[in-house]
C-alpha atoms as a PDB file:
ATOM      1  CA  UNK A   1      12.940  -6.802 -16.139  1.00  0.00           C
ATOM      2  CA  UNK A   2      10.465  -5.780 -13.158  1.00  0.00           C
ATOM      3  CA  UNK A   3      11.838  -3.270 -10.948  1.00  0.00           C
ATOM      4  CA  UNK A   4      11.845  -4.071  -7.023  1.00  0.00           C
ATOM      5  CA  UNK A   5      10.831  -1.492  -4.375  1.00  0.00           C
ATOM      6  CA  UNK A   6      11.008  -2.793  -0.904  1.00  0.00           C
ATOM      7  CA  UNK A   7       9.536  -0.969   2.187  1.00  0.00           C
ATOM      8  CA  UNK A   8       9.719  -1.860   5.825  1.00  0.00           C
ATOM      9  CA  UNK A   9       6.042  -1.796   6.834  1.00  0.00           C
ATOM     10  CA  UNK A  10       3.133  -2.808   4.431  1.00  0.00           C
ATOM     11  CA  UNK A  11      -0.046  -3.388   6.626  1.00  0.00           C
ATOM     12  CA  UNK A  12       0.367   0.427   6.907  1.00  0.00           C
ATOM     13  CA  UNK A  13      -0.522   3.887   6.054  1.00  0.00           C
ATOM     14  CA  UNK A  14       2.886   5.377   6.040  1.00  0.00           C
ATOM     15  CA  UNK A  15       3.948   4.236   2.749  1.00  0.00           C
ATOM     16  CA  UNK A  16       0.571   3.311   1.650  1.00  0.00           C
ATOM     17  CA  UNK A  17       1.328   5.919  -1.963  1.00  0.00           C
ATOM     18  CA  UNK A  18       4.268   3.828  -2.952  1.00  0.00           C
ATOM     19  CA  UNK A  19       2.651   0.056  -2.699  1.00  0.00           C
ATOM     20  CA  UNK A  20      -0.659   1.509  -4.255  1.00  0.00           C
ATOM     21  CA  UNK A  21       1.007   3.079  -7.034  1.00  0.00           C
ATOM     22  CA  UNK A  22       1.886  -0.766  -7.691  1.00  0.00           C
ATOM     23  CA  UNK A  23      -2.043  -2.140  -6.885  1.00  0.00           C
ATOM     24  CA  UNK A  24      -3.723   0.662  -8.781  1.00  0.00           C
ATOM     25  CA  UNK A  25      -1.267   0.205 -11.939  1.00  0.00           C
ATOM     26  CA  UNK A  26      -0.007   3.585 -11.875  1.00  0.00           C
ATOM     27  CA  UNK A  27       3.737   3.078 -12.179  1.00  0.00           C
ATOM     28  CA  UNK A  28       2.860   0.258 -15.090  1.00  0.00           C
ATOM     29  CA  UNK A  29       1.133   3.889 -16.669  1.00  0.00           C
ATOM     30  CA  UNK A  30       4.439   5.217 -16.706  1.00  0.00           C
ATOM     31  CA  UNK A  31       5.782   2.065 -18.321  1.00  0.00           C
ATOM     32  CA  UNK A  32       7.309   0.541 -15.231  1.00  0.00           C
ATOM     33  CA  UNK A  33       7.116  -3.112 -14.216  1.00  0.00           C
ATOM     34  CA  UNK A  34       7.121  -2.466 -10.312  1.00  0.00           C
ATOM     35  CA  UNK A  35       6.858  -5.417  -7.853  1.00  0.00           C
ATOM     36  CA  UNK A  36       7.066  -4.730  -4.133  1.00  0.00           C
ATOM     37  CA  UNK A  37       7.974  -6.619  -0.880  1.00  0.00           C
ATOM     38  CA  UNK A  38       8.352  -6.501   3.028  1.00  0.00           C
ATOM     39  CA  UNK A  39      12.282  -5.533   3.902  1.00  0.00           C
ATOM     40  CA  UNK A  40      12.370  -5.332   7.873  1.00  0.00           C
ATOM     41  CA  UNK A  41      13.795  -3.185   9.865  1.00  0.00           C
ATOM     42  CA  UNK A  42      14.179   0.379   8.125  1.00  0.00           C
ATOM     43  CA  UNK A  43      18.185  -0.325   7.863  1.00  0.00           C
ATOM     44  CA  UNK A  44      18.043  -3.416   6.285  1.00  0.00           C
ATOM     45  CA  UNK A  45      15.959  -1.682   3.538  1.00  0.00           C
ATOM     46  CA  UNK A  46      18.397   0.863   2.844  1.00  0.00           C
ATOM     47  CA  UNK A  47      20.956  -2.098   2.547  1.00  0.00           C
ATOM     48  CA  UNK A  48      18.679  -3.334  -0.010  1.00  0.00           C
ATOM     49  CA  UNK A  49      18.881  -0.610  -2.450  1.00  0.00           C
ATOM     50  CA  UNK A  50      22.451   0.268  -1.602  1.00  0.00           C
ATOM     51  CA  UNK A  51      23.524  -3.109  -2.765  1.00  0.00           C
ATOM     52  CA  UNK A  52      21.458  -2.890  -5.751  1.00  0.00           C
ATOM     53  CA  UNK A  53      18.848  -6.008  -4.583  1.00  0.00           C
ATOM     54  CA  UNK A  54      15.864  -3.513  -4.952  1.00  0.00           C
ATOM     55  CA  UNK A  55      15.870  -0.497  -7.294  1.00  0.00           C
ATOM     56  CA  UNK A  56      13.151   1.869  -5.089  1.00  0.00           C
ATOM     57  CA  UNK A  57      12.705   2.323  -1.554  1.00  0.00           C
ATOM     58  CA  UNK A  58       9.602   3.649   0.303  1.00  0.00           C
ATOM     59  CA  UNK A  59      11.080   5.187   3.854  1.00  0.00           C
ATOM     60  CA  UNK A  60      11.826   7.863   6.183  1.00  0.00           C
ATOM     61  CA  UNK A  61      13.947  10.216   4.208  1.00  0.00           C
ATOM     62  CA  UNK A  62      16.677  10.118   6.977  1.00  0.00           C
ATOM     63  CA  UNK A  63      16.414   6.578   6.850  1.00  0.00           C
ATOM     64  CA  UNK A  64      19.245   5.967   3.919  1.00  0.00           C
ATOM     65  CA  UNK A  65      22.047   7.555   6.212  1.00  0.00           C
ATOM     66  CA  UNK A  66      21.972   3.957   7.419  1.00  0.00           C
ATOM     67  CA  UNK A  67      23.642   2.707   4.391  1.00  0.00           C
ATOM     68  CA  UNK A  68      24.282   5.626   2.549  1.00  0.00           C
ATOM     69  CA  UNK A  69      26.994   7.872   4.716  1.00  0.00           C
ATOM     70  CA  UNK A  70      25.644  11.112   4.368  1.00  0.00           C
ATOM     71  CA  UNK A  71      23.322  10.592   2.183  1.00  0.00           C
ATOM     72  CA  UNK A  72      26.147   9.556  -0.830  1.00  0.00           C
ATOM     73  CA  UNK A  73      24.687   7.457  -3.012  1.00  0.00           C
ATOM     74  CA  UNK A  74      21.325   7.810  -3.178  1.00  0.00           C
ATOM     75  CA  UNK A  75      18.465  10.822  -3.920  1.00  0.00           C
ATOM     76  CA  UNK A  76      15.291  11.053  -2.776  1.00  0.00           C
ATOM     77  CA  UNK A  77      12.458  11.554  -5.729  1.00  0.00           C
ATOM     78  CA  UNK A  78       9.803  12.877  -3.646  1.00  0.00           C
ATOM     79  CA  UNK A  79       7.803  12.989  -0.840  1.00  0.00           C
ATOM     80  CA  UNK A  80       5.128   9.861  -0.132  1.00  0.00           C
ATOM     81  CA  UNK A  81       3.511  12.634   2.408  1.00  0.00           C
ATOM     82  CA  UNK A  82       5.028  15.592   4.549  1.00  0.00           C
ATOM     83  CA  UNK A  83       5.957  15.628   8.064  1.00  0.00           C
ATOM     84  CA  UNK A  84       7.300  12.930  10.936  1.00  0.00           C
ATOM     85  CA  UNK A  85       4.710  10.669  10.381  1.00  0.00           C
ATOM     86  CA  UNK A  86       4.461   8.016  13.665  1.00  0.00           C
ATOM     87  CA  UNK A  87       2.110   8.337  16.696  1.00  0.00           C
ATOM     88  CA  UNK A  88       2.370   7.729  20.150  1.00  0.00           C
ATOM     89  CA  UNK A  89      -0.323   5.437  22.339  1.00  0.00           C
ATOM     90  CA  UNK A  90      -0.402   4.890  26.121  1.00  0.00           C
ATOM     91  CA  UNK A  91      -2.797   2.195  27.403  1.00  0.00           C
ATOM     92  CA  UNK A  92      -6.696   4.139  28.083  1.00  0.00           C
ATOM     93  CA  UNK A  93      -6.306   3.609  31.767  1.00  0.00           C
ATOM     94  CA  UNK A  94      -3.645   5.621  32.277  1.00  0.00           C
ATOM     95  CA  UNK A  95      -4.496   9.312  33.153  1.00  0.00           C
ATOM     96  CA  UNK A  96      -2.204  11.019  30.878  1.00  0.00           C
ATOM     97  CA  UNK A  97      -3.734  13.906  28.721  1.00  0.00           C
ATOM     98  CA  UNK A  98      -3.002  14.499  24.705  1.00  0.00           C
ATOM     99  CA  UNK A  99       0.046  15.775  24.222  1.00  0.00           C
ATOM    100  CA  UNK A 100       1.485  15.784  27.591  1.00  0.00           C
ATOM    101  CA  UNK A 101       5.025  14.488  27.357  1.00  0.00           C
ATOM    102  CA  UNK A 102       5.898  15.161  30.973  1.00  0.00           C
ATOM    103  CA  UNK A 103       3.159  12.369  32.043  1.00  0.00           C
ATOM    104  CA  UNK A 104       4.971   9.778  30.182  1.00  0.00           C
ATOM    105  CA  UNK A 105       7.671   9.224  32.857  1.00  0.00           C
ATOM    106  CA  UNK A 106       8.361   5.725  34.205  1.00  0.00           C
ATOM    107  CA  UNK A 107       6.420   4.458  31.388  1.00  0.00           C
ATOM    108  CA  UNK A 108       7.246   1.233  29.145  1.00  0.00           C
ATOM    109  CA  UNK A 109       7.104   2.181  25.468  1.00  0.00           C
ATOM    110  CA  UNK A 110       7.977   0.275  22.064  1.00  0.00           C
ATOM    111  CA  UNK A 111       9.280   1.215  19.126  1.00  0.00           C
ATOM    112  CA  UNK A 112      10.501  -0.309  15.767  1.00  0.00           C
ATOM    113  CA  UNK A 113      14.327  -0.805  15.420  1.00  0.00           C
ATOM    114  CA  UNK A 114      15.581   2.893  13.985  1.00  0.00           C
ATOM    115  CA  UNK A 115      12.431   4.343  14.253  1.00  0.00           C
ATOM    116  CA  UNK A 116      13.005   4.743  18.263  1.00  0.00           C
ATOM    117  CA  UNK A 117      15.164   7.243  17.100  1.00  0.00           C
ATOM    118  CA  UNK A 118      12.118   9.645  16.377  1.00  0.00           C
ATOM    119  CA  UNK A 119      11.100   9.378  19.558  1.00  0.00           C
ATOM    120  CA  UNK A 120      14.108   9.524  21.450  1.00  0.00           C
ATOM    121  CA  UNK A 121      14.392  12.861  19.706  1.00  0.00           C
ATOM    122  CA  UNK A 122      11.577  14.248  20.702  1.00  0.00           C
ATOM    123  CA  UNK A 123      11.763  12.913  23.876  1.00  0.00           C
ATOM    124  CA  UNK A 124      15.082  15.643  23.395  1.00  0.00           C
ATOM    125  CA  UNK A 125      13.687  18.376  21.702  1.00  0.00           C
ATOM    126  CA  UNK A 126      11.079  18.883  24.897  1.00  0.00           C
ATOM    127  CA  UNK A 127      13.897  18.486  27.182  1.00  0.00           C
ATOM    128  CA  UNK A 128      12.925  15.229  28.970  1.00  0.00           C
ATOM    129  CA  UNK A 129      15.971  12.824  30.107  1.00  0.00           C
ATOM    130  CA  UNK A 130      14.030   9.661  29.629  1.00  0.00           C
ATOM    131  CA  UNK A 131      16.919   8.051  31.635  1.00  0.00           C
ATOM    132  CA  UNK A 132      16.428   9.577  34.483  1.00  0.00           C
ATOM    133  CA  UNK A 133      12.943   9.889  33.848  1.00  0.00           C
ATOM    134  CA  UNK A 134      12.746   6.094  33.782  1.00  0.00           C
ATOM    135  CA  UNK A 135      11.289   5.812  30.084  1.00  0.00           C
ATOM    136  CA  UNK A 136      12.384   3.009  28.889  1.00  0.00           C
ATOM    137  CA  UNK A 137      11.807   2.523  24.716  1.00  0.00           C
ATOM    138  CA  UNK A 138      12.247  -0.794  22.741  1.00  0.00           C
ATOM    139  CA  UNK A 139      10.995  -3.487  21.037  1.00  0.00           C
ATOM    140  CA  UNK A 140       8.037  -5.333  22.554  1.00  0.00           C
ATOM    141  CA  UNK A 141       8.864  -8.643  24.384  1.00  0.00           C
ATOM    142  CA  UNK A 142       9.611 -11.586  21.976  1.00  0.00           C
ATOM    143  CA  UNK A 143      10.682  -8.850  19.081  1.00  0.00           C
ATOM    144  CA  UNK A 144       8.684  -8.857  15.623  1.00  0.00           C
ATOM    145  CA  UNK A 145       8.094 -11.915  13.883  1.00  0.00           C
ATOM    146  CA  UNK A 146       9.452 -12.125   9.733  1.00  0.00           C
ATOM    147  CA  UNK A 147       6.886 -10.779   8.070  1.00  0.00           C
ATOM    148  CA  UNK A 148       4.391  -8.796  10.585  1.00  0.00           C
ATOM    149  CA  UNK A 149       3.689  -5.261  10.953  1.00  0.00           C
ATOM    150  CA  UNK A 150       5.421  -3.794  14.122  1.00  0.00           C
ATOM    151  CA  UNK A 151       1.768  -1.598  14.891  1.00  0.00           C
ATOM    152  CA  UNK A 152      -0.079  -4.311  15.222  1.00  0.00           C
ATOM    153  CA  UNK A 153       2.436  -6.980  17.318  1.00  0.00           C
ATOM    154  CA  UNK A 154       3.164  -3.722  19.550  1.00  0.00           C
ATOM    155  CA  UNK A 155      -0.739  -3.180  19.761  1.00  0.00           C
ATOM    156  CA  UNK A 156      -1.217  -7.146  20.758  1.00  0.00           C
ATOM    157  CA  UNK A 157       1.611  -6.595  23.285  1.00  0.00           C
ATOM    158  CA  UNK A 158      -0.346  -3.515  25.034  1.00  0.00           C
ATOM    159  CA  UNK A 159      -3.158  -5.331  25.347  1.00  0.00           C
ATOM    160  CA  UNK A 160      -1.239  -8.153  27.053  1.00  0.00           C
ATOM    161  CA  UNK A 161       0.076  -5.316  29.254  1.00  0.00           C
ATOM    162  CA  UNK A 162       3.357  -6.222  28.317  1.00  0.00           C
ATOM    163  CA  UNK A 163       3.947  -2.918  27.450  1.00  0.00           C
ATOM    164  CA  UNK A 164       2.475   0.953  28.479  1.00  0.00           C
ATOM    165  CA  UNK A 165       2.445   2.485  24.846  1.00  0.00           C
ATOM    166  CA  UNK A 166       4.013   2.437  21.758  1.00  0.00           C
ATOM    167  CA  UNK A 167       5.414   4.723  18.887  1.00  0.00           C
ATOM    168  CA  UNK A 168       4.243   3.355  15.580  1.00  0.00           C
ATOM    169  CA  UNK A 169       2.751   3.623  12.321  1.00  0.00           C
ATOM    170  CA  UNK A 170      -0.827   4.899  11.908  1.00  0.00           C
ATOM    171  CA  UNK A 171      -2.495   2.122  11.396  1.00  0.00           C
ATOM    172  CA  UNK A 172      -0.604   0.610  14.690  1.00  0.00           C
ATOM    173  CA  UNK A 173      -1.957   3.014  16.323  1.00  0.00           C
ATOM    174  CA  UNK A 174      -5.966   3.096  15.125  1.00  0.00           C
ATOM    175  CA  UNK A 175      -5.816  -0.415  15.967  1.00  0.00           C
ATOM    176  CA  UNK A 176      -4.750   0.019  19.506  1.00  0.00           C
ATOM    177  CA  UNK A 177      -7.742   3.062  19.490  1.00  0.00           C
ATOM    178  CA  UNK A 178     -10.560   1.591  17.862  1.00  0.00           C
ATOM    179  CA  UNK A 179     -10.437  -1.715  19.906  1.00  0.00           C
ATOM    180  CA  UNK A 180     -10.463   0.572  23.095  1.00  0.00           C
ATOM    181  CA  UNK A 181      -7.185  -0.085  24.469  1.00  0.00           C
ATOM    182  CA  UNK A 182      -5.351   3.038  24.110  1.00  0.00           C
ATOM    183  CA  UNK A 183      -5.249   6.471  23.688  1.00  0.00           C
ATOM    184  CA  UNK A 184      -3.995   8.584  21.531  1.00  0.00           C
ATOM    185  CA  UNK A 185      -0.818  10.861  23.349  1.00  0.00           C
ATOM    186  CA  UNK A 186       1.270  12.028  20.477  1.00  0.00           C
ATOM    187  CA  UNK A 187       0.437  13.109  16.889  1.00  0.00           C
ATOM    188  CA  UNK A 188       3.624  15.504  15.848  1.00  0.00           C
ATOM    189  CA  UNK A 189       1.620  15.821  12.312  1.00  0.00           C
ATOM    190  CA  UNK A 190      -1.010  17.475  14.233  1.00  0.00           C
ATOM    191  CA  UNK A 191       0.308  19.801  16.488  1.00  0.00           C
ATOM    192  CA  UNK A 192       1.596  17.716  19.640  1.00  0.00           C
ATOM    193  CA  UNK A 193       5.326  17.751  21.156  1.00  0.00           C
ATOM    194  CA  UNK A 194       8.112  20.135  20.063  1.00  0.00           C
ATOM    195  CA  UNK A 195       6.825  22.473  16.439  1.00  0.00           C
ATOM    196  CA  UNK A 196      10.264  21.170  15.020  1.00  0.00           C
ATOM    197  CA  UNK A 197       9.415  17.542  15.572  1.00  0.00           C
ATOM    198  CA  UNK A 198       7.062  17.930  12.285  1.00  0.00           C
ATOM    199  CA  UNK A 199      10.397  18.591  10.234  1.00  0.00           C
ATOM    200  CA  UNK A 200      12.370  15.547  11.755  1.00  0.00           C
ATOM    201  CA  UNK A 201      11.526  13.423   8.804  1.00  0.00           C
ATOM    202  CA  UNK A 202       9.369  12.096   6.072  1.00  0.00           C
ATOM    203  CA  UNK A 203       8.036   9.808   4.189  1.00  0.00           C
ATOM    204  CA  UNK A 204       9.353   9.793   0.602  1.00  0.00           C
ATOM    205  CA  UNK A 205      10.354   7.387  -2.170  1.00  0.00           C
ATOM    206  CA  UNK A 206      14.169   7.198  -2.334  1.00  0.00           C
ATOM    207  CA  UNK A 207      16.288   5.373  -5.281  1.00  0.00           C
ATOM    208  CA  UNK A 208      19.869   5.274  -5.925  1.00  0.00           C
ATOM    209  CA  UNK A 209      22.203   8.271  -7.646  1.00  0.00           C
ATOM    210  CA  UNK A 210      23.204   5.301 -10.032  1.00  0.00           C
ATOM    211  CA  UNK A 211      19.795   4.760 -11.423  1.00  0.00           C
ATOM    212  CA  UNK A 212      19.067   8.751 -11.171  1.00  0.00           C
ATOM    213  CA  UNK A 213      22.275   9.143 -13.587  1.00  0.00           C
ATOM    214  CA  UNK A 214      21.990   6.076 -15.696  1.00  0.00           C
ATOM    215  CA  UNK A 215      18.119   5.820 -16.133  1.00  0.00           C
ATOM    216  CA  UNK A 216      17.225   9.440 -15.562  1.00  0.00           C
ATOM    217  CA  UNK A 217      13.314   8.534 -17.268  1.00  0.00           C
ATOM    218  CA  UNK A 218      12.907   5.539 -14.831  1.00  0.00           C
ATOM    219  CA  UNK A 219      13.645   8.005 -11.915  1.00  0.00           C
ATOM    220  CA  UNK A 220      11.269  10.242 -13.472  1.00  0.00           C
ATOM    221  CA  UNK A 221       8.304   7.935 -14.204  1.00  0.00           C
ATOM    222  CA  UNK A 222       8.610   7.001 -10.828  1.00  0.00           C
ATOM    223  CA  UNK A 223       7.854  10.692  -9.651  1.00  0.00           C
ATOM    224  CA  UNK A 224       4.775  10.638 -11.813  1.00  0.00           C
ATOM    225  CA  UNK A 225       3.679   7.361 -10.719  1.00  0.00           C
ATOM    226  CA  UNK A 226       3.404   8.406  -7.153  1.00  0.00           C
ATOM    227  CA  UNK A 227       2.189  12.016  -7.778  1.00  0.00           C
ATOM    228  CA  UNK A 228      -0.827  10.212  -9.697  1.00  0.00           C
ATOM    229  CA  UNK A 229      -1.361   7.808  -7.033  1.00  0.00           C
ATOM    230  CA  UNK A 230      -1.639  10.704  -4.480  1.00  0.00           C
ATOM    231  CA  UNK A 231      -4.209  12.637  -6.855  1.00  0.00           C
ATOM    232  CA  UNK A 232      -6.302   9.501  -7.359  1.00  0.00           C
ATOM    233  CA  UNK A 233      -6.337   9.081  -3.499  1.00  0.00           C
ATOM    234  CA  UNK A 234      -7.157  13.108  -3.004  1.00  0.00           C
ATOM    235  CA  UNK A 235     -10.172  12.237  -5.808  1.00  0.00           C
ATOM    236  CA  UNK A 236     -11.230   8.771  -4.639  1.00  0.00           C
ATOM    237  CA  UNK A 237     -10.287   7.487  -1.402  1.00  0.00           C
ATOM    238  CA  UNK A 238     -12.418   4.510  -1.888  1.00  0.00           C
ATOM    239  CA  UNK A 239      -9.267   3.221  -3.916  1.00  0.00           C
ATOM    240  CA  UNK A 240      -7.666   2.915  -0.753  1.00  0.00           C
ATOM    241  CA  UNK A 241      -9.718   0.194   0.138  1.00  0.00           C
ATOM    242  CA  UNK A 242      -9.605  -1.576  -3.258  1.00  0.00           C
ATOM    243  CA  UNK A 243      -5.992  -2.088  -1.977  1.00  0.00           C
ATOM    244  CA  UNK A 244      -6.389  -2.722   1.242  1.00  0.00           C
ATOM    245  CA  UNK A 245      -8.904  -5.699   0.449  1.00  0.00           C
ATOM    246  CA  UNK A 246      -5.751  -7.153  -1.280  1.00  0.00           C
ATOM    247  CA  UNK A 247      -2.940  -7.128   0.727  1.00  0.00           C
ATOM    248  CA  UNK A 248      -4.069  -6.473   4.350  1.00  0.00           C
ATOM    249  CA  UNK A 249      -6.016  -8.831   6.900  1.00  0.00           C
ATOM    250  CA  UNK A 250      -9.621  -7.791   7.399  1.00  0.00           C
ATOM    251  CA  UNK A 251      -9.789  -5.621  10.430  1.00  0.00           C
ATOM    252  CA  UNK A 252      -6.715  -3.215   9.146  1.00  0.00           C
ATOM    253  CA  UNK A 253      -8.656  -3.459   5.218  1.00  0.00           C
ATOM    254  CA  UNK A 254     -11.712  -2.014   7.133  1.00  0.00           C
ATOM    255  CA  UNK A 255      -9.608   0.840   8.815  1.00  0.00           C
ATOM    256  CA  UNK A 256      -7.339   2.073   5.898  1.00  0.00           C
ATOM    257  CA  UNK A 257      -9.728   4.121   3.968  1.00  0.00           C
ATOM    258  CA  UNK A 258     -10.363   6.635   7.122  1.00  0.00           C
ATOM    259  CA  UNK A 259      -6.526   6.327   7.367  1.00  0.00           C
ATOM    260  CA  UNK A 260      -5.556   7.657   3.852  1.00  0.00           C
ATOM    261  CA  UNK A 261      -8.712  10.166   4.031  1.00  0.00           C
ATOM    262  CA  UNK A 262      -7.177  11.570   7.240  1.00  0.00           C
ATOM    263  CA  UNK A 263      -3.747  11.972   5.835  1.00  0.00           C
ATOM    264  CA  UNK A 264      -4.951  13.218   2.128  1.00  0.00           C
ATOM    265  CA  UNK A 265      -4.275  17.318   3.797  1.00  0.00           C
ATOM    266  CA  UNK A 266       0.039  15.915   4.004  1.00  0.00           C
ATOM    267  CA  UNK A 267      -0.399  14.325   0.554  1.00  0.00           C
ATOM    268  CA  UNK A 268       2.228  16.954  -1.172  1.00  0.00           C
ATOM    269  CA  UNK A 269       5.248  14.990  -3.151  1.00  0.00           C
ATOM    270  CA  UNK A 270       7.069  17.982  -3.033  1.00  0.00           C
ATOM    271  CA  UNK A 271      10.180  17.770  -1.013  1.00  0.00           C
ATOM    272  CA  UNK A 272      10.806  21.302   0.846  1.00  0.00           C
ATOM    273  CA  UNK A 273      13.796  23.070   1.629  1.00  0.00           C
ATOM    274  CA  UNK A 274      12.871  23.770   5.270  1.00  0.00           C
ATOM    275  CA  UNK A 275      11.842  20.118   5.742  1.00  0.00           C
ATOM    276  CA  UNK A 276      15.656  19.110   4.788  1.00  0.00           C
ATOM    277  CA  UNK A 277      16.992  21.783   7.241  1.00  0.00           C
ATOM    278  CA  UNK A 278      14.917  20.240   9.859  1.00  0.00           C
ATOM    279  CA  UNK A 279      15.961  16.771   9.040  1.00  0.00           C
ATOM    280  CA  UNK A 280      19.583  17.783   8.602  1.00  0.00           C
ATOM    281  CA  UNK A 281      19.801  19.017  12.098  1.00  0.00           C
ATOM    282  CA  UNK A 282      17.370  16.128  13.253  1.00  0.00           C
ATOM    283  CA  UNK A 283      20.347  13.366  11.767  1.00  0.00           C
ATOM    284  CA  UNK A 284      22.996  15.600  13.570  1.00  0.00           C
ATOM    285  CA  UNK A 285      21.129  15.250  17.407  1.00  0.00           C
ATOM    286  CA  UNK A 286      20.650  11.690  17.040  1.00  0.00           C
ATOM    287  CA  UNK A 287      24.452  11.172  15.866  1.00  0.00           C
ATOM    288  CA  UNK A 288      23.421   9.483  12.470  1.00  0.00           C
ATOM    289  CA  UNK A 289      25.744  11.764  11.076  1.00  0.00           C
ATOM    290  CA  UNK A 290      28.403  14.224  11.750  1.00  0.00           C
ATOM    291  CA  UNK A 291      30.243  17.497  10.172  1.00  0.00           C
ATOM    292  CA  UNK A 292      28.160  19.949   8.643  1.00  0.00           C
ATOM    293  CA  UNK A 293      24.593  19.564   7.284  1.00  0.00           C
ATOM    294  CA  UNK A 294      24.287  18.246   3.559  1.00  0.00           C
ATOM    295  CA  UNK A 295      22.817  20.645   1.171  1.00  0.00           C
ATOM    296  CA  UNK A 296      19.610  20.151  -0.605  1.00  0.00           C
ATOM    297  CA  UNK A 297      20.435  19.046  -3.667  1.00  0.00           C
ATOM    298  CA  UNK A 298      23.178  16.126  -2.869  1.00  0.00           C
ATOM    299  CA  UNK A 299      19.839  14.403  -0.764  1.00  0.00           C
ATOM    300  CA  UNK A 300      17.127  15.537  -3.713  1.00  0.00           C
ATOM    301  CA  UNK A 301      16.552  14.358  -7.169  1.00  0.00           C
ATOM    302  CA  UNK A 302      15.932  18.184  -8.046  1.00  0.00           C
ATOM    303  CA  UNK A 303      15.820  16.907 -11.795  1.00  0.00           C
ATOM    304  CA  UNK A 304      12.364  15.643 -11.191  1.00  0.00           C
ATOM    305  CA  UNK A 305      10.745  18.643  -9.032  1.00  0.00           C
ATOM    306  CA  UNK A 306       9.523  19.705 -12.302  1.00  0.00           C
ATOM    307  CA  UNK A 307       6.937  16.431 -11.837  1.00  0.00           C
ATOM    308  CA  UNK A 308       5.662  17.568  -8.373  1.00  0.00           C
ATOM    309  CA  UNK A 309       2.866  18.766  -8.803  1.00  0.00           C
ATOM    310  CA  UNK A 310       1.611  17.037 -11.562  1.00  0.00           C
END
């Protein structure tokens, strides 16, 4: 019986390991039948694999406290790449310079349902009140439509002028840049905002503590699948576009090699103990949890560290 692993984005860097581990028959290595599919918005993802509809998800690693109090109930198996992985864009005419957060006032910016919460944060963590700074952060008008990537309806939206930025995926984002309609404000991964923004979240494939107790080797083979995947990509980043041909439309096929080649320096599946701390007291700011902070190992699969690093 296939497995199912659902992620909330697929025209899209930010998960691009997990999908690709499915194109490029890695998982089916490890003797795994993987199939994947489109769940949108983050929460309703988590829903998915807390009510045992998908077996795997590919998401933020905060991103099961939506369904899974405190992160009871499900373990995440490793990282898809390190750090708080979603950029910010302003339209190119107005004068605000890289990284300056204080130029951002008044401005109309989108976001994804959930992940606005990265943003408000770090909106937080740099001490701007974007209420009384007049920010105002959302979806674009007329939402997402079932089916399409929120970085490229927000980047369609911007160009309408519907909208002054938005905080999105990667590949959101280059869109927005290489047709010559924004610039690029924000990249946390890189150095810009608050140093702890970095440790808010991550990418990482997540499963449940069911399947982690009751089929310990398919959590496992999981962990090797994507670890491969991320060493293929390190040693042939032409593969990227072997999968993008597949599954994306043309223009974001012909942008996601230079994508995965400029993440390939975060492509680590190791999931650190500082990165939790950080993400433990990211969850507690943003109220998606209260009390103390969870320890390591009730949000890690530490069985399968071992698998890491290949």
């Amino acid at each position: 019986m296939p497995l199912k692993l659902a992620l909330p984005d697929l025209v899209s860097n930010s998960y691009f390991p997990a999908f690709a581990a499915v194109e490029l028959g890695f998982f089916r290595e490890e003797g795994l039948d993987v199939e994947h599919e489109m769940i949108f918005p983050v929460p309703a993802c988590c829903e998915a694999l807390r009510d045992g509809r998908v077996d795997l998800v590919a998401v933020s690693m905060h991103a099961p406290l939506w369904a899974f109090p405190r992160w009871r109930g499900s373990k995440a198996l490793c990282a898809l790449s390190q750090g708080m992985y979603w950029f910010l864009v302003v339209r190119k005419d107005l004068p605000i310079e890289k990284g300056d957060m204080n130029g951002l006032k008044g401005l109309r910016l989108a976001a994804a349902p959930a992940v606005e919460i990265g943003l408000k944060e770090l909106f937080k963590a740099a001490g701007i009140d974007i209420a009384k700074e007049g920010i105002s952060i959302g979806l674009p008008p007329g939402g997402v439509p079932p089916g399409a990537s929120f970085g490229v309806v927000a980047a369609e939206s911007l160009i309408r002028g519907e909208i002054d930025g938005f905080w999105a995926n990667g590949m959101g984002a280059e869109v927005a840049v290489t047709s010559g309609i924004a610039r690029m404000i924000l990249d946390v991964r890189r150095g810009d905002g608050p140093p702890a923004a970095f440790r808010f979240t991550q990418p990482a494939l997540v499963t449940s503590s069911k399947i982690c107790e009751e089929q310990p080797d398919v959590a496992a083979a999981a962990t090797r699948a994507i670890v491969k995947t991320q060493k293929a990509l390190k040693e042939d980043v032409k593969l990227a576009a072997k999968v993008g041909e597949k599954l994306f439309p043309a223009k974001e096929a012909a942008l996601i090699a230079t994508l995965i080649e400029r993440d390939l320096p975060f492509y680590d599946a190791a999931i650190h103990e500082e990165n939790v701390a950080g993400m433990n007291a990211f969850a507690l700011s943003a109220g998606l949890m209260q009390g103390a902070p969870v320890p390591y190992e009730d949000i890690v699969a530490t069985e399968v560290s071992r698998y890491w690093k290949g």
